[in-house]
Every structure is written in structure tokens, then in C-alpha cells.
PDB file of N, CA and C in Angstrom:
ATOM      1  N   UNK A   1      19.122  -7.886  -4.026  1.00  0.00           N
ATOM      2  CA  UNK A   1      17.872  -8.508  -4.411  1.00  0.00           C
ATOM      3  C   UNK A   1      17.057  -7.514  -5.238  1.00  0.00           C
ATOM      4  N   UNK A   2      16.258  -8.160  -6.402  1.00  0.00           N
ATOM      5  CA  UNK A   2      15.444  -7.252  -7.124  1.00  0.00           C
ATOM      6  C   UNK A   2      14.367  -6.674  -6.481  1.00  0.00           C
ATOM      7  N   UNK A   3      14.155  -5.389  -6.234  1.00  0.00           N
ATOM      8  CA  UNK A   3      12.840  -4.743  -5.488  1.00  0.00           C
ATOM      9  C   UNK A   3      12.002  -5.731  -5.747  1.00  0.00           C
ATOM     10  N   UNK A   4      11.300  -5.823  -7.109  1.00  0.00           N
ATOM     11  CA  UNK A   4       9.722  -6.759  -7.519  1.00  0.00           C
ATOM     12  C   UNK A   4       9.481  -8.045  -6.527  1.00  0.00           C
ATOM     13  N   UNK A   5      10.771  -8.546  -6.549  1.00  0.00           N
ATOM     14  CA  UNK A   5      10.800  -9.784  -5.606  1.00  0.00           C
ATOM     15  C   UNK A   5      10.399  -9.460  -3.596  1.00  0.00           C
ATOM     16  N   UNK A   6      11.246  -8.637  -3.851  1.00  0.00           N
ATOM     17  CA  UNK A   6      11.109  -8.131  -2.053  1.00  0.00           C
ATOM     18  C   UNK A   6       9.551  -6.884  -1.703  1.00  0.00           C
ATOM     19  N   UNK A   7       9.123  -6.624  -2.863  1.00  0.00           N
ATOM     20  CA  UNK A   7       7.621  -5.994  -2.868  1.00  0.00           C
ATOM     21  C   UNK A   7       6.551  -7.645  -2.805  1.00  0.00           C
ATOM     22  N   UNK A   8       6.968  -8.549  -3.571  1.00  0.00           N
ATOM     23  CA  UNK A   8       6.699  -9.403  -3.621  1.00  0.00           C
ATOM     24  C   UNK A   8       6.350 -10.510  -1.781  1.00  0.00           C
ATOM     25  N   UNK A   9       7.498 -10.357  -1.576  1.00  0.00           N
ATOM     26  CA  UNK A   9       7.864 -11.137  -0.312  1.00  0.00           C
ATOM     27  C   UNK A   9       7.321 -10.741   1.122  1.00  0.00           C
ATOM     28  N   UNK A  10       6.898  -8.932   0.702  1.00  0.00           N
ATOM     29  CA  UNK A  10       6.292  -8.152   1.605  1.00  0.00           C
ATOM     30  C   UNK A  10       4.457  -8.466   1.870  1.00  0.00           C
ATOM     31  N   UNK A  11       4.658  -8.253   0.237  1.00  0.00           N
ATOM     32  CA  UNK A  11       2.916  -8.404   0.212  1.00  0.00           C
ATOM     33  C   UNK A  11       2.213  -9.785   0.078  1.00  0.00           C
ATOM     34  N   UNK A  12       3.659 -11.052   0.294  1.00  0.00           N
ATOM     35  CA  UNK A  12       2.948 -12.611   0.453  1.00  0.00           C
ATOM     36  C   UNK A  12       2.807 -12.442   1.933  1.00  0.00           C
ATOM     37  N   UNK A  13       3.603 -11.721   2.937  1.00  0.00           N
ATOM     38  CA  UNK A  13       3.198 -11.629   3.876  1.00  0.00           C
ATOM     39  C   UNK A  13       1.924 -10.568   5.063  1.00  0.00           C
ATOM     40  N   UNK A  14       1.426  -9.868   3.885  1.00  0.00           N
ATOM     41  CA  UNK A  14       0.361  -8.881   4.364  1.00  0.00           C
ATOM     42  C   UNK A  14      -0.808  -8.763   3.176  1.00  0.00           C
ATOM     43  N   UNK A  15      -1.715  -9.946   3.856  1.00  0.00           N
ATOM     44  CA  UNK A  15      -2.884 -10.528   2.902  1.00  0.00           C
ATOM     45  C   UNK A  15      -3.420  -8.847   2.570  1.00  0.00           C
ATOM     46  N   UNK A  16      -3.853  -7.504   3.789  1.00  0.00           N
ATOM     47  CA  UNK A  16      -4.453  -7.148   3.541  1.00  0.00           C
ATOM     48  C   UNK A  16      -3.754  -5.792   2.618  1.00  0.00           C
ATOM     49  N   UNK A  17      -2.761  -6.119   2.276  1.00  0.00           N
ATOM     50  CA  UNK A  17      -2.244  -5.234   1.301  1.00  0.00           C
ATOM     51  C   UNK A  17      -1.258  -4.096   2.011  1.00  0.00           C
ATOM     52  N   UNK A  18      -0.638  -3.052   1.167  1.00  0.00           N
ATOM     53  CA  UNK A  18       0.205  -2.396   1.404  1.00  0.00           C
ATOM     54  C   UNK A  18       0.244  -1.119   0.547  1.00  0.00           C
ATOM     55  N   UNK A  19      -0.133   0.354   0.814  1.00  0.00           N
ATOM     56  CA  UNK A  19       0.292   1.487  -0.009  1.00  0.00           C
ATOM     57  C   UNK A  19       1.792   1.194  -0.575  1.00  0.00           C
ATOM     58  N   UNK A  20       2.439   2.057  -1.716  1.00  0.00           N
ATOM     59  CA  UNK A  20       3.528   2.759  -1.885  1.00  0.00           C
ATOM     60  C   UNK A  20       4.063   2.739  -0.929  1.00  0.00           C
ATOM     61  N   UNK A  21       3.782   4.221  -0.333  1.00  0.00           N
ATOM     62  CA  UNK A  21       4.545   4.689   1.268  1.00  0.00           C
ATOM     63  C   UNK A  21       5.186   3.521   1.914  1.00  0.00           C
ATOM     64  N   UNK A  22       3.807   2.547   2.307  1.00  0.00           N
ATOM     65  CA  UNK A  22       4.428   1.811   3.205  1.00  0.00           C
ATOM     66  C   UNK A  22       5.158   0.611   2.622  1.00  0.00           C
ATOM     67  N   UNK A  23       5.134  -0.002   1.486  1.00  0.00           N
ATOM     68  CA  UNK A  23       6.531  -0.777   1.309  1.00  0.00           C
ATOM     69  C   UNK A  23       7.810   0.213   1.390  1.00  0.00           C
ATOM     70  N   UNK A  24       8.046   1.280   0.600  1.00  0.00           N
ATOM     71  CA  UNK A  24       9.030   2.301   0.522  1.00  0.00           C
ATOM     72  C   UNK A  24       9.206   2.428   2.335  1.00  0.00           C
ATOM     73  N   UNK A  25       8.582   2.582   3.204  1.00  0.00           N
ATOM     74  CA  UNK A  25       8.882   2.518   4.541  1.00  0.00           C
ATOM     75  C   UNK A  25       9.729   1.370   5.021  1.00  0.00           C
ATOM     76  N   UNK A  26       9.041  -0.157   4.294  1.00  0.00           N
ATOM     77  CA  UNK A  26       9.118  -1.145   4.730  1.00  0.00           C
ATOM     78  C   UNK A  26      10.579  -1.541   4.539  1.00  0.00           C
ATOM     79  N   UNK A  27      10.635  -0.922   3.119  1.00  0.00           N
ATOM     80  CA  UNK A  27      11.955  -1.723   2.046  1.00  0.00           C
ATOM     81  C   UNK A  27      13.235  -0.152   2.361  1.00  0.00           C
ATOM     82  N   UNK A  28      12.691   0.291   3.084  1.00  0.00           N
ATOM     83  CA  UNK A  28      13.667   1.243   2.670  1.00  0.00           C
ATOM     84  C   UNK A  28      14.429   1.963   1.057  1.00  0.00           C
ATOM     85  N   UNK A  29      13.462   2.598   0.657  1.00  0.00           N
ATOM     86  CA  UNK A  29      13.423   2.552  -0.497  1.00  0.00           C
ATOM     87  C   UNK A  29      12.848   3.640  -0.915  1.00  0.00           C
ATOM     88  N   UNK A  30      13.054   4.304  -2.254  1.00  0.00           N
ATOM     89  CA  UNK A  30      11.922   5.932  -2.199  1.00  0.00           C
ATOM     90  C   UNK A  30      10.737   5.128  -2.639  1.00  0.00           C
ATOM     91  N   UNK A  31       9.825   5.885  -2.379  1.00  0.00           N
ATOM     92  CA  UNK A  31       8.203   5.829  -2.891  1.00  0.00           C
ATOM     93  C   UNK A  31       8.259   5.486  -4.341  1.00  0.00           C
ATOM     94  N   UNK A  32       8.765   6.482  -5.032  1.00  0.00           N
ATOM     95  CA  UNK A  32       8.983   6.647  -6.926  1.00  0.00           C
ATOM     96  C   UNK A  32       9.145   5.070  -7.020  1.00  0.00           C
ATOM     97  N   UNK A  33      10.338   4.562  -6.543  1.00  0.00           N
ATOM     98  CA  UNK A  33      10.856   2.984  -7.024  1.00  0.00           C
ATOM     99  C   UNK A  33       9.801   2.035  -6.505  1.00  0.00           C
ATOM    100  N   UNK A  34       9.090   2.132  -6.038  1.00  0.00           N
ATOM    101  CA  UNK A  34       8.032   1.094  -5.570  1.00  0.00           C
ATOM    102  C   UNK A  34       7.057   1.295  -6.420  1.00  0.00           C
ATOM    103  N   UNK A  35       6.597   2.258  -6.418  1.00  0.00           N
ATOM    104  CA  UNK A  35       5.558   2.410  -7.418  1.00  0.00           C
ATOM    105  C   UNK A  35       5.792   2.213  -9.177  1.00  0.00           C
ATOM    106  N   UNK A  36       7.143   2.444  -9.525  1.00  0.00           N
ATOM    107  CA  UNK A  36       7.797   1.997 -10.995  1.00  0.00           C
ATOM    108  C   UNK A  36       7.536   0.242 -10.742  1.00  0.00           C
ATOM    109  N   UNK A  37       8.110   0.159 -10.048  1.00  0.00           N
ATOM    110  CA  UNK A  37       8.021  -1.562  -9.908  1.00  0.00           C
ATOM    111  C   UNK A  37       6.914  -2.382  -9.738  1.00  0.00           C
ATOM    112  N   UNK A  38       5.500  -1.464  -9.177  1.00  0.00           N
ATOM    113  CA  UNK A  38       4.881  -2.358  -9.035  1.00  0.00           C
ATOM    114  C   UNK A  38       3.700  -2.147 -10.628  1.00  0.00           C
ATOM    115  N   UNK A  39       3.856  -1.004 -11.513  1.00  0.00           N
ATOM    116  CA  UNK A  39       3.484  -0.923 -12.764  1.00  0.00           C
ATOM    117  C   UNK A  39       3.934  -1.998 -13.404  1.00  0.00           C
ATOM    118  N   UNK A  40       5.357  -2.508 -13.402  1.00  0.00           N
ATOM    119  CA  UNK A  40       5.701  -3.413 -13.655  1.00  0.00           C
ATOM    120  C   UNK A  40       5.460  -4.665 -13.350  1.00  0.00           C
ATOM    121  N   UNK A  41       4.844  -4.879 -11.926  1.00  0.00           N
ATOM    122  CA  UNK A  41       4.396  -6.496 -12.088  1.00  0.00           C
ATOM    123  C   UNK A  41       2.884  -6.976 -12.088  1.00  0.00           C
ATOM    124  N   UNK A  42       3.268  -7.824 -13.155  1.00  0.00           N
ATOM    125  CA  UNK A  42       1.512  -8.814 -13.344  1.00  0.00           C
ATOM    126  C   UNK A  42       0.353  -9.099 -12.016  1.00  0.00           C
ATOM    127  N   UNK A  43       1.693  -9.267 -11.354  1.00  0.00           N
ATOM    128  CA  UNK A  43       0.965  -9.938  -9.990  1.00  0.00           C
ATOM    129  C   UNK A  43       0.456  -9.086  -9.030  1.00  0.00           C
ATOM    130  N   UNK A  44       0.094  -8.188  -9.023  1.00  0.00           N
ATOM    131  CA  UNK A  44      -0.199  -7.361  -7.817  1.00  0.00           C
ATOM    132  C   UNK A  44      -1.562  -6.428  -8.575  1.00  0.00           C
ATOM    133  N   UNK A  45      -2.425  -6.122  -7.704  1.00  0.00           N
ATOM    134  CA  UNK A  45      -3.510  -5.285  -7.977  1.00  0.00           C
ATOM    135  C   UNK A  45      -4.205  -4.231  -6.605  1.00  0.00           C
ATOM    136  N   UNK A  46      -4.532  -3.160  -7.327  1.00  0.00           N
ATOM    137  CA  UNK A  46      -5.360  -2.600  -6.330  1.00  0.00           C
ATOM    138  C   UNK A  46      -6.404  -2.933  -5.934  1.00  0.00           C
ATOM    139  N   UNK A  47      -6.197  -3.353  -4.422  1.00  0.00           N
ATOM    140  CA  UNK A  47      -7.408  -3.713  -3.987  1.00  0.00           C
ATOM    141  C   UNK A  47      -8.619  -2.868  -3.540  1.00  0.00           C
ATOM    142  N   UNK A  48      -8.004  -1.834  -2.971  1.00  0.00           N
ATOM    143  CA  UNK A  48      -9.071  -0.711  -2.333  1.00  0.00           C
ATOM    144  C   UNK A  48      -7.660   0.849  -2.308  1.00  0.00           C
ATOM    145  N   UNK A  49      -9.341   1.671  -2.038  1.00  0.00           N
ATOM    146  CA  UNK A  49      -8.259   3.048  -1.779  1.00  0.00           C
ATOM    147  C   UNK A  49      -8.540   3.465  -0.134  1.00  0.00           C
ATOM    148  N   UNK A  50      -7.431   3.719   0.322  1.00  0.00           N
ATOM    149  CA  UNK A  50      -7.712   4.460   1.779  1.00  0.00           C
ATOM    150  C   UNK A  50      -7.360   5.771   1.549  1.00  0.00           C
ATOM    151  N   UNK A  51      -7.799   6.358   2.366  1.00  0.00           N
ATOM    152  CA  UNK A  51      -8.040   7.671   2.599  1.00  0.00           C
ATOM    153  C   UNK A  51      -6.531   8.367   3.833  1.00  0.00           C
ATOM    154  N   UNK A  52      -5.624   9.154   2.710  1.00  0.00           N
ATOM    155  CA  UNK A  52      -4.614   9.026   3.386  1.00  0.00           C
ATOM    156  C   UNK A  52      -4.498  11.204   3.498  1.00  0.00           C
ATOM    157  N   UNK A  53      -5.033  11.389   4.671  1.00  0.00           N
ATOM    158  CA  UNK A  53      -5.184  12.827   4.932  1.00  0.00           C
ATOM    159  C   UNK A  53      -6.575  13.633   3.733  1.00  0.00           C
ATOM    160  N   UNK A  54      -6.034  14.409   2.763  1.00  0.00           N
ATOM    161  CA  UNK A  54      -7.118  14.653   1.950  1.00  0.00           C
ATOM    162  C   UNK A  54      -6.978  14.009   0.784  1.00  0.00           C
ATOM    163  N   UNK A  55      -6.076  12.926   0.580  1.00  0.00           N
ATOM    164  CA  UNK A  55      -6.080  12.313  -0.740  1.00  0.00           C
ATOM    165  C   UNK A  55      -6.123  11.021  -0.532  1.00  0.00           C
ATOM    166  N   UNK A  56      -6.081   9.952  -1.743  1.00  0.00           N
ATOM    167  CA  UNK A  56      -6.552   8.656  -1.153  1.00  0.00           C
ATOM    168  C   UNK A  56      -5.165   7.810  -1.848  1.00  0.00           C
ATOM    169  N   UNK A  57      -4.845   6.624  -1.289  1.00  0.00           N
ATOM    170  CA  UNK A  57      -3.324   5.927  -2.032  1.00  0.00           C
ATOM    171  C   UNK A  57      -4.075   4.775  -2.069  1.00  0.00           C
ATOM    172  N   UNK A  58      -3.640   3.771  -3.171  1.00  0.00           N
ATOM    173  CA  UNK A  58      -4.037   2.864  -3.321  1.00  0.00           C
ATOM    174  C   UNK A  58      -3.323   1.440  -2.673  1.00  0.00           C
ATOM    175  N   UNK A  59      -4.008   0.440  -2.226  1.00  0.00           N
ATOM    176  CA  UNK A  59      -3.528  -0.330  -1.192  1.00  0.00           C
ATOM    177  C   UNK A  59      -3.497  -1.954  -2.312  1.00  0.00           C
ATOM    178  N   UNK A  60      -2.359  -1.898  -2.474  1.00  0.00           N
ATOM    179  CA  UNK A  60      -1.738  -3.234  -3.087  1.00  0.00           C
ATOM    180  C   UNK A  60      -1.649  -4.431  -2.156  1.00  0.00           C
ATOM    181  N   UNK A  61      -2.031  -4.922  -3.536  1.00  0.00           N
ATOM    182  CA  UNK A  61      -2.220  -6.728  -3.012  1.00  0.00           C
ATOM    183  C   UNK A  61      -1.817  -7.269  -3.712  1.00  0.00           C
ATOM    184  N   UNK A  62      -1.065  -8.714  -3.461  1.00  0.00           N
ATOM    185  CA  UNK A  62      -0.590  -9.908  -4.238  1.00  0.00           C
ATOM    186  C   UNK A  62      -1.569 -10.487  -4.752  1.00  0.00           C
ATOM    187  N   UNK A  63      -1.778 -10.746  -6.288  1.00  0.00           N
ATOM    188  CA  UNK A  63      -2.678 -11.949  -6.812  1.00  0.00           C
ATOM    189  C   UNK A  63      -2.051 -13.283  -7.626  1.00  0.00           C
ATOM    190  N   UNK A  64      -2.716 -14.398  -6.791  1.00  0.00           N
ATOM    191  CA  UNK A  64      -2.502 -15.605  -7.428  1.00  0.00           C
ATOM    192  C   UNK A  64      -2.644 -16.067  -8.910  1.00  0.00           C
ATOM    193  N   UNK A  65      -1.501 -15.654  -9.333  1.00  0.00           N
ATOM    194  CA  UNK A  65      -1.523 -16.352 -11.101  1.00  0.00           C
ATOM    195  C   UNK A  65      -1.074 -17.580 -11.486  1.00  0.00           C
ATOM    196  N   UNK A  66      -1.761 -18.753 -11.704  1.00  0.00           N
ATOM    197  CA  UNK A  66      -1.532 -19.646 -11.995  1.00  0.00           C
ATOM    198  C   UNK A  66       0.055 -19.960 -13.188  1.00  0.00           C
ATOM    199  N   UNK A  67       0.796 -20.708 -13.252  1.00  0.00           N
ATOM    200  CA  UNK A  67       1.843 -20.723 -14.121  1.00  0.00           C
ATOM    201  C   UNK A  67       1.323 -21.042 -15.268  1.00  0.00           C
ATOM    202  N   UNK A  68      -0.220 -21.675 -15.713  1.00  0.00           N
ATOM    203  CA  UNK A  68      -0.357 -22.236 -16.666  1.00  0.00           C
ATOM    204  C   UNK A  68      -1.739 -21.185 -16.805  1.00  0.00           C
ATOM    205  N   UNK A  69      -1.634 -19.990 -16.572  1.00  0.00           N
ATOM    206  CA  UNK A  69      -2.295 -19.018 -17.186  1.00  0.00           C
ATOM    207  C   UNK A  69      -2.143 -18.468 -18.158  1.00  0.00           C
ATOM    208  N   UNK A  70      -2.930 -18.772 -19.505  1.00  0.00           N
ATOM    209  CA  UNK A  70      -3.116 -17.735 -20.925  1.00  0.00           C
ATOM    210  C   UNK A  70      -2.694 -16.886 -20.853  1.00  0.00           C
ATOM    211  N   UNK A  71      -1.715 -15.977 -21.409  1.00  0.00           N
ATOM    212  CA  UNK A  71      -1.548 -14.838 -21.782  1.00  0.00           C
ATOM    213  C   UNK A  71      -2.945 -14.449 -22.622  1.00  0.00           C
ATOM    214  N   UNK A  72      -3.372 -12.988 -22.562  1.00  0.00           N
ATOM    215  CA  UNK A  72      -3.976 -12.582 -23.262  1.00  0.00           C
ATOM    216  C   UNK A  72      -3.937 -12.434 -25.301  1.00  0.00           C
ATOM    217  N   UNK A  73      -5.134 -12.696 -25.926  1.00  0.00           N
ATOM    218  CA  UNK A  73      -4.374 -12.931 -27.288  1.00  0.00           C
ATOM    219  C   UNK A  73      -3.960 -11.422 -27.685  1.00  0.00           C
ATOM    220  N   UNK A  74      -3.301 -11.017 -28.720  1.00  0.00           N
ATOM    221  CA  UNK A  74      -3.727  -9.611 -29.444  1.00  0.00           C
ATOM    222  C   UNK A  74      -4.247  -9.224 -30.364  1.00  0.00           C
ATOM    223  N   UNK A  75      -5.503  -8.317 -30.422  1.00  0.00           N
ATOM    224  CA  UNK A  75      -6.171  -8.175 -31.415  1.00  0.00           C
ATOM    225  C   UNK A  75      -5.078  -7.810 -32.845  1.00  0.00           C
ATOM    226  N   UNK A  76      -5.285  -8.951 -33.924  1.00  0.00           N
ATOM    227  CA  UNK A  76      -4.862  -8.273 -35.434  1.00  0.00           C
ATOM    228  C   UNK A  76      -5.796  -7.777 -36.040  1.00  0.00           C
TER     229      UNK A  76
END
């Protein structure tokens, strides 16, 4: 299965989001590949930062994109 999908499947099931670490915990998976993947998808955003020892990780969330959502135009 494609990571994006199973980062996906993780975070339809944990409204309040998920660090790196912890999908890479979840999915068994390194940290690096979760975080490549989730640069890569549309659908997910940072919701908040927690405070993880003296540095802070950012806590991902799934967002609802409509199928019949605009792409953005590009400036010519």
C-alpha cells in the first residue's frame, strides 16, 4: 500500500491529529518517509505545534477537500 494512503487512513481516524514520529511509530516506517509524504499531500495541514522536550513537532491533520475544488490559477 502507498504510505500517502495509509498516513491518510491513520489521520481519518485521529481527528486530533498526529506528529511525524507518531505515524512513523504507527506505520512502522522511518520518520524521513512520513514527513516526504506528507509535503506531498494536498490534504493534510498543520494544525498546531506541541512541545516535544525542547523543540516543538508539528501535529498533522486531515483536511476536507471537496472533489469539485478549484485548483488555484497561475499568475502569467
Amino acid at each position: 500500500m502507498v504510505l500517502s494512503k495509509q498516513i491518510r487512513d491513520v489521520l481519518d481516524q485521529t481527528p486530533d491529529g498526529m506528529t511525524a514520529r507518531q505515524l512513523a511509530e504507527r506505520l512502522k516506517v522511518q520518520q524521513s518517509s512520513v514527513t516526504h509524504s506528507i509535503k506531498l499531500m494536498p490534504d493534510t495541514y498543520i494544525d498546531r505545534w506541541a512541545r516535544t522536550g525542547r523543540r516543538y513537532a508539528a501535529v498533522h491533520c486531515l483536511a476536507f477537500v471537496p472533489d469539485d475544488c478549484p485548483h488555484p490559477k497561475e499568475k502569467t
